[in-house]
PDB file of N, CA and C in Angstrom:
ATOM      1  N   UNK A   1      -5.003  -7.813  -9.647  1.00  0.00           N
ATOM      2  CA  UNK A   1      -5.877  -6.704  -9.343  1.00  0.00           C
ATOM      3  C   UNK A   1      -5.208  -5.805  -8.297  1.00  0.00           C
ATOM      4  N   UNK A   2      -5.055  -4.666  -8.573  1.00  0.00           N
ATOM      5  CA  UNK A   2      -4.768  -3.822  -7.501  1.00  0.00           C
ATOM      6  C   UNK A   2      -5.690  -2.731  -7.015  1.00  0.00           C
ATOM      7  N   UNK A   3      -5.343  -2.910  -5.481  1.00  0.00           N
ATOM      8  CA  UNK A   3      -6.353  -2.325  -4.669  1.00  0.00           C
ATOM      9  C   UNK A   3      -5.825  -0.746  -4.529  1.00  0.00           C
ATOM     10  N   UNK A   4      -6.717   0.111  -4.693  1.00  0.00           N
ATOM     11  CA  UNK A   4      -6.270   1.739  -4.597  1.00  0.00           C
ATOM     12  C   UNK A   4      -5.412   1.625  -3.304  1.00  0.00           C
ATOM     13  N   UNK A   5      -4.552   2.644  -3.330  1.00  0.00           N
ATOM     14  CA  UNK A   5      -4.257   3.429  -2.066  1.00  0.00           C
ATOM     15  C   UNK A   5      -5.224   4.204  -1.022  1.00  0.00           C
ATOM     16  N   UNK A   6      -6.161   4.409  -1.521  1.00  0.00           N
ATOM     17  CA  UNK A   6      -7.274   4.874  -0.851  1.00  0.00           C
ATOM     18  C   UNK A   6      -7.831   3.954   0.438  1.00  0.00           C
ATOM     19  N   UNK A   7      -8.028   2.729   0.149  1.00  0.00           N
ATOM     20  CA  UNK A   7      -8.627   2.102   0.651  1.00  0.00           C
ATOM     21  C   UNK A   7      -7.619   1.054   1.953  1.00  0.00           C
ATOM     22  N   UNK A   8      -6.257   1.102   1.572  1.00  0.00           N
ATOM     23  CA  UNK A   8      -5.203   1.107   2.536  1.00  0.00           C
ATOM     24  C   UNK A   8      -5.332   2.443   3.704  1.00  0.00           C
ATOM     25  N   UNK A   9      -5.247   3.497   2.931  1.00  0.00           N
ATOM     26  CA  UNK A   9      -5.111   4.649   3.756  1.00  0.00           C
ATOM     27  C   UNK A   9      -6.457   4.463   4.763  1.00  0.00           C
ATOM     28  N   UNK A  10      -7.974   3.862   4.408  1.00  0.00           N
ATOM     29  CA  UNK A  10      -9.010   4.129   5.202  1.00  0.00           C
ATOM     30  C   UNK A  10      -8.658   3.287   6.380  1.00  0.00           C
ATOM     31  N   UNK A  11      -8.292   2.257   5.852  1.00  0.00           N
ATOM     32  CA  UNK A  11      -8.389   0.801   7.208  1.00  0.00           C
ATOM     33  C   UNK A  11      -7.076   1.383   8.417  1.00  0.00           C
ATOM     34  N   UNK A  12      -6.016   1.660   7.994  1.00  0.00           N
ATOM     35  CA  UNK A  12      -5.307   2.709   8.474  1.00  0.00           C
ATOM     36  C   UNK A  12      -5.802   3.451   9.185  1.00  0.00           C
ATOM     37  N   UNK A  13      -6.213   4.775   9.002  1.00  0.00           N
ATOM     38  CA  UNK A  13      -7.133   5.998   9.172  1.00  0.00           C
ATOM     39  C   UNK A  13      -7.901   5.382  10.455  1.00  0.00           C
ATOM     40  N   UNK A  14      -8.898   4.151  10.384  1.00  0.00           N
ATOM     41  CA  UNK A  14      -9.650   3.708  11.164  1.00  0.00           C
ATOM     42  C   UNK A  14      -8.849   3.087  12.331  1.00  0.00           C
ATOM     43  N   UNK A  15      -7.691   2.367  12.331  1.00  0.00           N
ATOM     44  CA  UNK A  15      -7.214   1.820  13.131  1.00  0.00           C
ATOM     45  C   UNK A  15      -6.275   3.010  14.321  1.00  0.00           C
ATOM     46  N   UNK A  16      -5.685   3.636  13.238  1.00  0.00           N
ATOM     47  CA  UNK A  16      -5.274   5.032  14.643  1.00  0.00           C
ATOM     48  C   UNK A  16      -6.219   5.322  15.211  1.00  0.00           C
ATOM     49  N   UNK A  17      -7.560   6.082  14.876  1.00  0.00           N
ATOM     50  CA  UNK A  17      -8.459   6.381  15.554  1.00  0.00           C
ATOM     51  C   UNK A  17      -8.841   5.667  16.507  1.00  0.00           C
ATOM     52  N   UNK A  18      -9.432   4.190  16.348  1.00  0.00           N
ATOM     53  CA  UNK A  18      -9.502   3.168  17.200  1.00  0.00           C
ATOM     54  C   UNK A  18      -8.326   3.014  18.370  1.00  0.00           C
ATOM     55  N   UNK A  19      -7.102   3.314  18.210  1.00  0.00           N
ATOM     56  CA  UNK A  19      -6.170   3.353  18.880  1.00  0.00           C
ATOM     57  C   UNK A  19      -6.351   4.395  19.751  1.00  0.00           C
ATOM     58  N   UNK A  20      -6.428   5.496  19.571  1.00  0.00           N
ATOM     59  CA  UNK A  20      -6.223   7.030  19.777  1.00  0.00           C
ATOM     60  C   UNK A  20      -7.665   7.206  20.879  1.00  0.00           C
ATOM     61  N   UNK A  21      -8.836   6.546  20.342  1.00  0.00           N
ATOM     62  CA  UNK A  21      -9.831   6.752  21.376  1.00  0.00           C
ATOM     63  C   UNK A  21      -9.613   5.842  22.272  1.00  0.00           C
ATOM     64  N   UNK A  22      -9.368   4.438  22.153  1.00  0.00           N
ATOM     65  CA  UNK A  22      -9.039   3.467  23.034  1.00  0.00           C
ATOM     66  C   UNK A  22      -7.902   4.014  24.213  1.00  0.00           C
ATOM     67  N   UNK A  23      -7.255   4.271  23.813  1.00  0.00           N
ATOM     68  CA  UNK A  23      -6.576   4.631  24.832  1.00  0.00           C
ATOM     69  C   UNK A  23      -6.490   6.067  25.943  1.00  0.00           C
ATOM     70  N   UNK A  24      -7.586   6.878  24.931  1.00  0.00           N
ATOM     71  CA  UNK A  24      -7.974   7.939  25.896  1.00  0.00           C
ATOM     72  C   UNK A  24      -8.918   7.521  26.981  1.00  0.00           C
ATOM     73  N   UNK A  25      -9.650   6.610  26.949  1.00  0.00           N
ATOM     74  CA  UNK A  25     -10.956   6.054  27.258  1.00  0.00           C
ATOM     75  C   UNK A  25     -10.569   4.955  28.173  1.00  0.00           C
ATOM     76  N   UNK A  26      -9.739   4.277  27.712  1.00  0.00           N
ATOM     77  CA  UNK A  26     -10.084   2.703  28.901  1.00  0.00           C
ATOM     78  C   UNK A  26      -9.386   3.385  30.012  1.00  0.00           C
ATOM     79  N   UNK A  27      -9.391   2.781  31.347  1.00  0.00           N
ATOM     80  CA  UNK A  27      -8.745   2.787  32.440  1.00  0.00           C
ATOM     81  C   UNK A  27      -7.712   1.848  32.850  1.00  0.00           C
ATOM     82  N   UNK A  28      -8.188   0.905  32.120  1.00  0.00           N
ATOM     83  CA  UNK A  28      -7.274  -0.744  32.167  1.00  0.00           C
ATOM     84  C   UNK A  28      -5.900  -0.702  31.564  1.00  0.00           C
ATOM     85  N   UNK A  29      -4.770  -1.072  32.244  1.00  0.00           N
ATOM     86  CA  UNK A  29      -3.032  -0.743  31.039  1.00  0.00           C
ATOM     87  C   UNK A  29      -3.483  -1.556  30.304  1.00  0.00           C
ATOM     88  N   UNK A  30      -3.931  -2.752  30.581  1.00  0.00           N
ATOM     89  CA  UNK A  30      -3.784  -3.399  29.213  1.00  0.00           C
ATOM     90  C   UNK A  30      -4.386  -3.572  28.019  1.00  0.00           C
ATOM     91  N   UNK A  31      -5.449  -3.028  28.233  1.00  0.00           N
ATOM     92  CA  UNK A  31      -6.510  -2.304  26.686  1.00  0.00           C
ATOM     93  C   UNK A  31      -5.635  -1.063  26.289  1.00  0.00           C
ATOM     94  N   UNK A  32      -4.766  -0.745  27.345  1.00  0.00           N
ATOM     95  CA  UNK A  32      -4.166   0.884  26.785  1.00  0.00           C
ATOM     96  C   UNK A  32      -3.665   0.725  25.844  1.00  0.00           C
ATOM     97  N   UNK A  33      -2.308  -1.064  25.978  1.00  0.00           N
ATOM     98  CA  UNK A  33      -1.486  -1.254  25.797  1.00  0.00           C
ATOM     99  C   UNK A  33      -1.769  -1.856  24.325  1.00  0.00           C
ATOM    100  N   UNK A  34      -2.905  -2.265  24.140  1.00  0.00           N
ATOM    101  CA  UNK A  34      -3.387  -3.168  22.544  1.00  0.00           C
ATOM    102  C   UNK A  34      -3.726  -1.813  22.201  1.00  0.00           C
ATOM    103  N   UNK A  35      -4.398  -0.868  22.437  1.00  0.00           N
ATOM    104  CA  UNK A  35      -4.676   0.665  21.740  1.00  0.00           C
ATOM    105  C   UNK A  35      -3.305   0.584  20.824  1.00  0.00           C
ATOM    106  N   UNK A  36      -2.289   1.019  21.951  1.00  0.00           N
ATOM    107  CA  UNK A  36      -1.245   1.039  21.706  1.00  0.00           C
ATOM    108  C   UNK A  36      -0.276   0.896  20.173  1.00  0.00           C
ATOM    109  N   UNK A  37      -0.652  -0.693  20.328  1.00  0.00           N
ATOM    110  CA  UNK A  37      -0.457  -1.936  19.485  1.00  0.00           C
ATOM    111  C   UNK A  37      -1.409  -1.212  18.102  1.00  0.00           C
ATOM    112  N   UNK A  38      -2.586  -1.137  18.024  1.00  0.00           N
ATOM    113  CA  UNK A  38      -3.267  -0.361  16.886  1.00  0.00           C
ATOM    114  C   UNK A  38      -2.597   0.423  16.276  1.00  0.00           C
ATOM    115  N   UNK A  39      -1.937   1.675  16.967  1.00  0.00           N
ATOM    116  CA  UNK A  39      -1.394   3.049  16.772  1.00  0.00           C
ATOM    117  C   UNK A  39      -0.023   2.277  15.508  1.00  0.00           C
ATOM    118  N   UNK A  40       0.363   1.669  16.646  1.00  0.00           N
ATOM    119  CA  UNK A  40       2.039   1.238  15.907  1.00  0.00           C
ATOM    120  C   UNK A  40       1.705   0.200  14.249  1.00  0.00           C
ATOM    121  N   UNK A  41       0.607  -0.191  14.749  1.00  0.00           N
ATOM    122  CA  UNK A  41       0.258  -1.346  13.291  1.00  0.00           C
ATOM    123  C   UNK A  41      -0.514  -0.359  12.362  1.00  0.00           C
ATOM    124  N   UNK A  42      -0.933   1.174  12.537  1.00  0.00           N
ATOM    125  CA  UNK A  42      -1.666   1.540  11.496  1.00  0.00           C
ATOM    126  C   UNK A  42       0.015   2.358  10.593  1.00  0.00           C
ATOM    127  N   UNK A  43       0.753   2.876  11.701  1.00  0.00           N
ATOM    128  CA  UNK A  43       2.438   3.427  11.066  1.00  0.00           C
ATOM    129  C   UNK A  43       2.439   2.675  10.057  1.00  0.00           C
ATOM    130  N   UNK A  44       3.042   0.871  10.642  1.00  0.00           N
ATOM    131  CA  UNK A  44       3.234  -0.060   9.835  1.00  0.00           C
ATOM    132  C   UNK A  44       2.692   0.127   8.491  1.00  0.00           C
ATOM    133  N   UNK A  45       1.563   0.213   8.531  1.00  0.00           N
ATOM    134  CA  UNK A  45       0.572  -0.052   7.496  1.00  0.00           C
ATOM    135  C   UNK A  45       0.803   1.388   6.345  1.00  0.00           C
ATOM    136  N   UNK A  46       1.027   2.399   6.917  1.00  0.00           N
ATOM    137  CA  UNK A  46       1.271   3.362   5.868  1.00  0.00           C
ATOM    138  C   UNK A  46       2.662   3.361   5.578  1.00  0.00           C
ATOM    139  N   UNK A  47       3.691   2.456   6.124  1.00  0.00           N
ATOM    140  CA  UNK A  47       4.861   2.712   5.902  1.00  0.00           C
ATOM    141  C   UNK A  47       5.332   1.376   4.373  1.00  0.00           C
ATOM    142  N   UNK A  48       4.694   0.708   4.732  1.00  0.00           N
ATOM    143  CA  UNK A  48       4.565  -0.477   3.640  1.00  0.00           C
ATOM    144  C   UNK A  48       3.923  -0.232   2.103  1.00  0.00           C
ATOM    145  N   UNK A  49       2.116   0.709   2.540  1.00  0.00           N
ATOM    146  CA  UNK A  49       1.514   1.269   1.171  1.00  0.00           C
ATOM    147  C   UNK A  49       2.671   2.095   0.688  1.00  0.00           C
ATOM    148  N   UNK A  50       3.211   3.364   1.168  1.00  0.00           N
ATOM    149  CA  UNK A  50       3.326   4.227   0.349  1.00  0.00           C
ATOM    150  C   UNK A  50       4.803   3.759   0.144  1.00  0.00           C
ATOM    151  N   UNK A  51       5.225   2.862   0.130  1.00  0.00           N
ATOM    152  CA  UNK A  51       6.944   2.533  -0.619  1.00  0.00           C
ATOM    153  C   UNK A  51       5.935   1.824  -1.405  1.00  0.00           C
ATOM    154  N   UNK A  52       5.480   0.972  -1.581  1.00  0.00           N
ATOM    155  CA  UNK A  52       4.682   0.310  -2.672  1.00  0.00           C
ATOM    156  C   UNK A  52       4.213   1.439  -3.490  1.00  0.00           C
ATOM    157  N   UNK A  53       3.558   2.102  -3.833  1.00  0.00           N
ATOM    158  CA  UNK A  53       2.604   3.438  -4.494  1.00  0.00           C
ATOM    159  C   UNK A  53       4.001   4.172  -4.798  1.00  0.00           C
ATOM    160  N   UNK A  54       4.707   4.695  -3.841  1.00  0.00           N
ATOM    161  CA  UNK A  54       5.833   5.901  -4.327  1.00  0.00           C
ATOM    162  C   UNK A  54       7.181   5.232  -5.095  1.00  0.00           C
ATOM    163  N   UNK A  55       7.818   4.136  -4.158  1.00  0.00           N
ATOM    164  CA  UNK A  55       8.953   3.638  -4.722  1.00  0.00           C
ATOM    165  C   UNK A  55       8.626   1.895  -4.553  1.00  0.00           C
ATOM    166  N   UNK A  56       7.991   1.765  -5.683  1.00  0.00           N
ATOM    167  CA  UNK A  56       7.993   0.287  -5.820  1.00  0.00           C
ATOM    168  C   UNK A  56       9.019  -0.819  -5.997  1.00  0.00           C
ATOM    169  N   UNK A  57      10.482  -0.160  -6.488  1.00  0.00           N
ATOM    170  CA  UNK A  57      11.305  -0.676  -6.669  1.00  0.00           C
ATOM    171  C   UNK A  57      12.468  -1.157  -5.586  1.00  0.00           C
ATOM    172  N   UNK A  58      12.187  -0.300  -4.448  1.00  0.00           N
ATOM    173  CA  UNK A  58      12.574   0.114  -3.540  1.00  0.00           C
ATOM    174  C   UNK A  58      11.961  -0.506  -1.890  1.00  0.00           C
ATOM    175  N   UNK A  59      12.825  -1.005  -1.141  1.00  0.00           N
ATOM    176  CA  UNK A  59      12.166  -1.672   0.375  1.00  0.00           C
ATOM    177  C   UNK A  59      12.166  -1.025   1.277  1.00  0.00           C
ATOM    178  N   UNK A  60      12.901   0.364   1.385  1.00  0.00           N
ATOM    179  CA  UNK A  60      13.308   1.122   2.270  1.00  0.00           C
ATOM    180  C   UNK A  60      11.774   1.128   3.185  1.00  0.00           C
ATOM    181  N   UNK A  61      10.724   1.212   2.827  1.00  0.00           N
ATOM    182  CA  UNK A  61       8.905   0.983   3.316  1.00  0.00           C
ATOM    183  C   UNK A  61       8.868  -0.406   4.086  1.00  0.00           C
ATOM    184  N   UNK A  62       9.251  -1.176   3.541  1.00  0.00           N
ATOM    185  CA  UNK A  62       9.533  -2.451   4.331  1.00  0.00           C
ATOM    186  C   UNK A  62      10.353  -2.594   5.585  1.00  0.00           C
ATOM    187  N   UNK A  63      11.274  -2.060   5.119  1.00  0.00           N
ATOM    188  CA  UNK A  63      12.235  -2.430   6.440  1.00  0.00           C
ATOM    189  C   UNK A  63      12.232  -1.331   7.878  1.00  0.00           C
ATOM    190  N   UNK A  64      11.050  -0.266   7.279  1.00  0.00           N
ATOM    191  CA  UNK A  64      10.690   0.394   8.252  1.00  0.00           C
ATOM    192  C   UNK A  64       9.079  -0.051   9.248  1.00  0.00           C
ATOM    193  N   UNK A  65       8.808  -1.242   8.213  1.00  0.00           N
ATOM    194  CA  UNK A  65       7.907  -2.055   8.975  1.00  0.00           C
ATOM    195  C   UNK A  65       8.225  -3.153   9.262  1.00  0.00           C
ATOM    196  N   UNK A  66       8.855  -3.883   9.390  1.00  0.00           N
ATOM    197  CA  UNK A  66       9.867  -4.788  10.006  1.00  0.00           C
ATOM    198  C   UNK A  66      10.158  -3.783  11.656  1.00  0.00           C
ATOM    199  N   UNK A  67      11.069  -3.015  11.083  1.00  0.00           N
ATOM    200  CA  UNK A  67      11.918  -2.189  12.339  1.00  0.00           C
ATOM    201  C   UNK A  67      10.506  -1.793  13.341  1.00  0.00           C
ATOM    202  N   UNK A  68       9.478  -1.275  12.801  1.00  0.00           N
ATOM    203  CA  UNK A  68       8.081  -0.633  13.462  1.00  0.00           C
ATOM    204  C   UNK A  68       8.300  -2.222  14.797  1.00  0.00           C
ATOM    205  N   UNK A  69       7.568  -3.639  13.596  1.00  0.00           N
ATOM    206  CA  UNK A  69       7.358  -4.569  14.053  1.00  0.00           C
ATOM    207  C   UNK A  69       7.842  -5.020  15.319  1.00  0.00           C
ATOM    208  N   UNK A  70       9.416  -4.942  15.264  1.00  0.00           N
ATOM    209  CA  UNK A  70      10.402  -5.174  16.273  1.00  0.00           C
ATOM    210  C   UNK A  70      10.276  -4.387  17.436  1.00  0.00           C
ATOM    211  N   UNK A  71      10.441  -3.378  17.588  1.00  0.00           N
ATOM    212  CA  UNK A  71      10.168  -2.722  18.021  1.00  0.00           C
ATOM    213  C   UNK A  71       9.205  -2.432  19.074  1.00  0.00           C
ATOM    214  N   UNK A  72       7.964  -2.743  18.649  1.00  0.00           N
ATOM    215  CA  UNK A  72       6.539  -2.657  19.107  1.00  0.00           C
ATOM    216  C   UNK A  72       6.828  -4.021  20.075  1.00  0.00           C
ATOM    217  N   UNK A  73       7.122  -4.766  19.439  1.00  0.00           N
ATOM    218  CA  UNK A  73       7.648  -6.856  20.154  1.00  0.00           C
ATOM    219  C   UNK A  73       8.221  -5.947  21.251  1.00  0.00           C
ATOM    220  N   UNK A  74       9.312  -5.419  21.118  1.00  0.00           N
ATOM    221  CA  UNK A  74      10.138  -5.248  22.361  1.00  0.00           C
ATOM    222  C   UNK A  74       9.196  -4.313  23.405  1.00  0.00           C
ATOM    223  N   UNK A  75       8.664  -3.530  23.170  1.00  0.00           N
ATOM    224  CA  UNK A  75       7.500  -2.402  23.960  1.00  0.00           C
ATOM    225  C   UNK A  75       6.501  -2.831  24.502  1.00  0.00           C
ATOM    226  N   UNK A  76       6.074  -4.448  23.984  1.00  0.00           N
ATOM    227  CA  UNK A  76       4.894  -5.112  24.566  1.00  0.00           C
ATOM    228  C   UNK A  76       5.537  -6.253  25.921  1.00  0.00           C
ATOM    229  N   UNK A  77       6.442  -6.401  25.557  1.00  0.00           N
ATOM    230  CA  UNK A  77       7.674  -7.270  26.400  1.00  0.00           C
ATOM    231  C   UNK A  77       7.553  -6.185  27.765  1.00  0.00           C
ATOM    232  N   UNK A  78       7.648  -5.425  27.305  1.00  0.00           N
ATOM    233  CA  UNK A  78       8.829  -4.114  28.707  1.00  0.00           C
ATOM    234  C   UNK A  78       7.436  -3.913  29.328  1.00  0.00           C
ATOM    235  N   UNK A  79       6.301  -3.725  28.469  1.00  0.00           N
ATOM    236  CA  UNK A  79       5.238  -3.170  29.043  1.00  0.00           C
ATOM    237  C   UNK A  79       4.516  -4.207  29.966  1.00  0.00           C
ATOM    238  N   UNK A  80       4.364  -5.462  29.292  1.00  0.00           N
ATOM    239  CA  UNK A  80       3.684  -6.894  30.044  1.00  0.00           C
ATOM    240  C   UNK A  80       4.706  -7.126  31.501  1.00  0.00           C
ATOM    241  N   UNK A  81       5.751  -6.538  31.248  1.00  0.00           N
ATOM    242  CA  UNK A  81       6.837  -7.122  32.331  1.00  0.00           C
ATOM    243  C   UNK A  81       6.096  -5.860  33.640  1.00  0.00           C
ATOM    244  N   UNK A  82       6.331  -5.023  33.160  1.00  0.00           N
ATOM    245  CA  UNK A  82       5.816  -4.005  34.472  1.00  0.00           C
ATOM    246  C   UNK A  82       4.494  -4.313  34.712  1.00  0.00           C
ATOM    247  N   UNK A  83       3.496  -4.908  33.949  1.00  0.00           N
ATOM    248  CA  UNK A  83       1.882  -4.724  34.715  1.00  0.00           C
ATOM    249  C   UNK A  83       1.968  -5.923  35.143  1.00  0.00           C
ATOM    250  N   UNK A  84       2.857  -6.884  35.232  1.00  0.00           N
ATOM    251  CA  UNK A  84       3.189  -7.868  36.272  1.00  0.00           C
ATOM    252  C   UNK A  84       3.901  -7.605  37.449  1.00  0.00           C
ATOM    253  N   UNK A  85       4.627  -6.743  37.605  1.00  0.00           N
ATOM    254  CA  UNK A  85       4.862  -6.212  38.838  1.00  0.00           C
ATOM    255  C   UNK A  85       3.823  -5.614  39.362  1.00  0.00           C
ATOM    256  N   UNK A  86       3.256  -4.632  38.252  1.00  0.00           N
ATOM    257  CA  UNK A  86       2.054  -3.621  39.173  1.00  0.00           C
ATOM    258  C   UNK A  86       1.352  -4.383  39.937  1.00  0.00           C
ATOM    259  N   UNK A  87       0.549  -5.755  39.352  1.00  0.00           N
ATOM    260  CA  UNK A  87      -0.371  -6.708  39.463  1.00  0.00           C
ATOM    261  C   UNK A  87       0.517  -7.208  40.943  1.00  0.00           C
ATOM    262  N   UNK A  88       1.540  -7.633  40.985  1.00  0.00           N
ATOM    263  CA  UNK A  88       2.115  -8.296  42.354  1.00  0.00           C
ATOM    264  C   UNK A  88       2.107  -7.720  43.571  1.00  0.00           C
ATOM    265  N   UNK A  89       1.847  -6.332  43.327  1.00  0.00           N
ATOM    266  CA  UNK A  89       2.268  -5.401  44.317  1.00  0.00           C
ATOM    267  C   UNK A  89       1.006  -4.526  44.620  1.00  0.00           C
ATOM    268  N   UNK A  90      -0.140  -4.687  43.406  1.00  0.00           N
ATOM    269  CA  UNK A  90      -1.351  -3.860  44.056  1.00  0.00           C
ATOM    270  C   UNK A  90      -2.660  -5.034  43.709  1.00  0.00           C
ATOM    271  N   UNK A  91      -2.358  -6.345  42.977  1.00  0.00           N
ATOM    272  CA  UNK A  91      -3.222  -7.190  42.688  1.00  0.00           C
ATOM    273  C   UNK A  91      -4.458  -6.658  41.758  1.00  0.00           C
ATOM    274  N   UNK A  92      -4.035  -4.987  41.124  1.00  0.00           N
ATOM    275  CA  UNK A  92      -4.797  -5.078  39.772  1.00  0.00           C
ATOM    276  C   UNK A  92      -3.877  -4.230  39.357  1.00  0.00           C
ATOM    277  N   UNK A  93      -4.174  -4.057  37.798  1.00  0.00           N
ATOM    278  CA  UNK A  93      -3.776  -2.942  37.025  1.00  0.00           C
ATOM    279  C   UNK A  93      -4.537  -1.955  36.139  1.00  0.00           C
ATOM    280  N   UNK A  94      -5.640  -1.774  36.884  1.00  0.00           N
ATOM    281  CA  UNK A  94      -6.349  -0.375  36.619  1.00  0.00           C
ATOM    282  C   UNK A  94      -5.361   1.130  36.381  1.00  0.00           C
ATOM    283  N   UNK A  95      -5.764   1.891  35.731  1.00  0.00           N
ATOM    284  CA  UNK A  95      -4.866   3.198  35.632  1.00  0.00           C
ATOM    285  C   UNK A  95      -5.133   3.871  36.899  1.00  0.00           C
ATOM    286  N   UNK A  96      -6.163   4.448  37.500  1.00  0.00           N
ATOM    287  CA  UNK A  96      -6.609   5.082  38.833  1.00  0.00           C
ATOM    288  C   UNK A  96      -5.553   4.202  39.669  1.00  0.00           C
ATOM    289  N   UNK A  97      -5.158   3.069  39.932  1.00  0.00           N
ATOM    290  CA  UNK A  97      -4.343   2.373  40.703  1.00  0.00           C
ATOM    291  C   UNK A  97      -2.958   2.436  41.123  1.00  0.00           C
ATOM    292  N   UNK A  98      -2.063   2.529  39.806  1.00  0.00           N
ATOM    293  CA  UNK A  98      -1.147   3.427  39.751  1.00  0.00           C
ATOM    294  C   UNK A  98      -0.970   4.344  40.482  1.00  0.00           C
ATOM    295  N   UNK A  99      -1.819   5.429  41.050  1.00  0.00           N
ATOM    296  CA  UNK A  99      -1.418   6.571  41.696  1.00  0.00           C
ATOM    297  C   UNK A  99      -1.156   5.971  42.994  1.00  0.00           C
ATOM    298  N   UNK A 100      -1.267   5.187  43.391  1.00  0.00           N
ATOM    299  CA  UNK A 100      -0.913   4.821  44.769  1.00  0.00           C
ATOM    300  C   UNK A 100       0.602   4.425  45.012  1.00  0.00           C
ATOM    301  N   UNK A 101       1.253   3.713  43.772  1.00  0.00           N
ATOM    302  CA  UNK A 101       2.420   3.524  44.362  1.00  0.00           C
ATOM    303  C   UNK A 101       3.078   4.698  44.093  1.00  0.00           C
ATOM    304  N   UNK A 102       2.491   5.550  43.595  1.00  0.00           N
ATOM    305  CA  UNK A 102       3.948   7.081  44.259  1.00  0.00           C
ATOM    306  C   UNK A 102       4.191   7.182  45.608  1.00  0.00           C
ATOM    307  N   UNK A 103       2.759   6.802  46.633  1.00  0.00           N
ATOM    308  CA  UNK A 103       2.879   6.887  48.076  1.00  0.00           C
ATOM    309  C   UNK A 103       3.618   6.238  49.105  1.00  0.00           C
TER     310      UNK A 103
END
């Protein structure tokens, strides 16, 4: 059975958004940072449908969600590593918080 493209594209569609408001909205890095994580997994997600739908024969869609995948791994690494410093040095990581260590 195959599932339309349509219905890839919605769950997609929904997950940027979810991303996109989440991260306008929280104050916290690390809800920013799973927003984040949404944004990069909805790419994924259209980068996989439409090599499937356009070039089925073809992985070039795959290996750009793989590469997304990697990628995102390494960005959650770099990112967890700094709100552990922030956290050592101001004992939270609120966004409003941040502005203090410019001072």
């Amino acid at each position: 059975m195959n599932i339309p493209i349509e219905y890839y594209l919605i769950v997609s569609t929904v997950m940027l958004v979810a991303g996109i408001y989440g991260f306008l909205t929280r104050k916290n890095i690390l809800a920013m940072l799973i927003s984040v994580e949404l944004i990069l997994n909805a790419t994924d997600i259209n980068f996989a449908v439409f090599n499937r739908y356009l070039y089925p024969n073809h992985l070039e869609g795959h290996f750009f969600t793989l590469f997304g995948i990697v990628i995102a791994a390494a960005e959650t690494a770099v990112a967890i590593a700094i709100m552990i410093n922030i956290y050592r040095n101001l004992r939270s990581i609120e966004n409003k918080d941040i502005e203090k260590m410019k001072h």
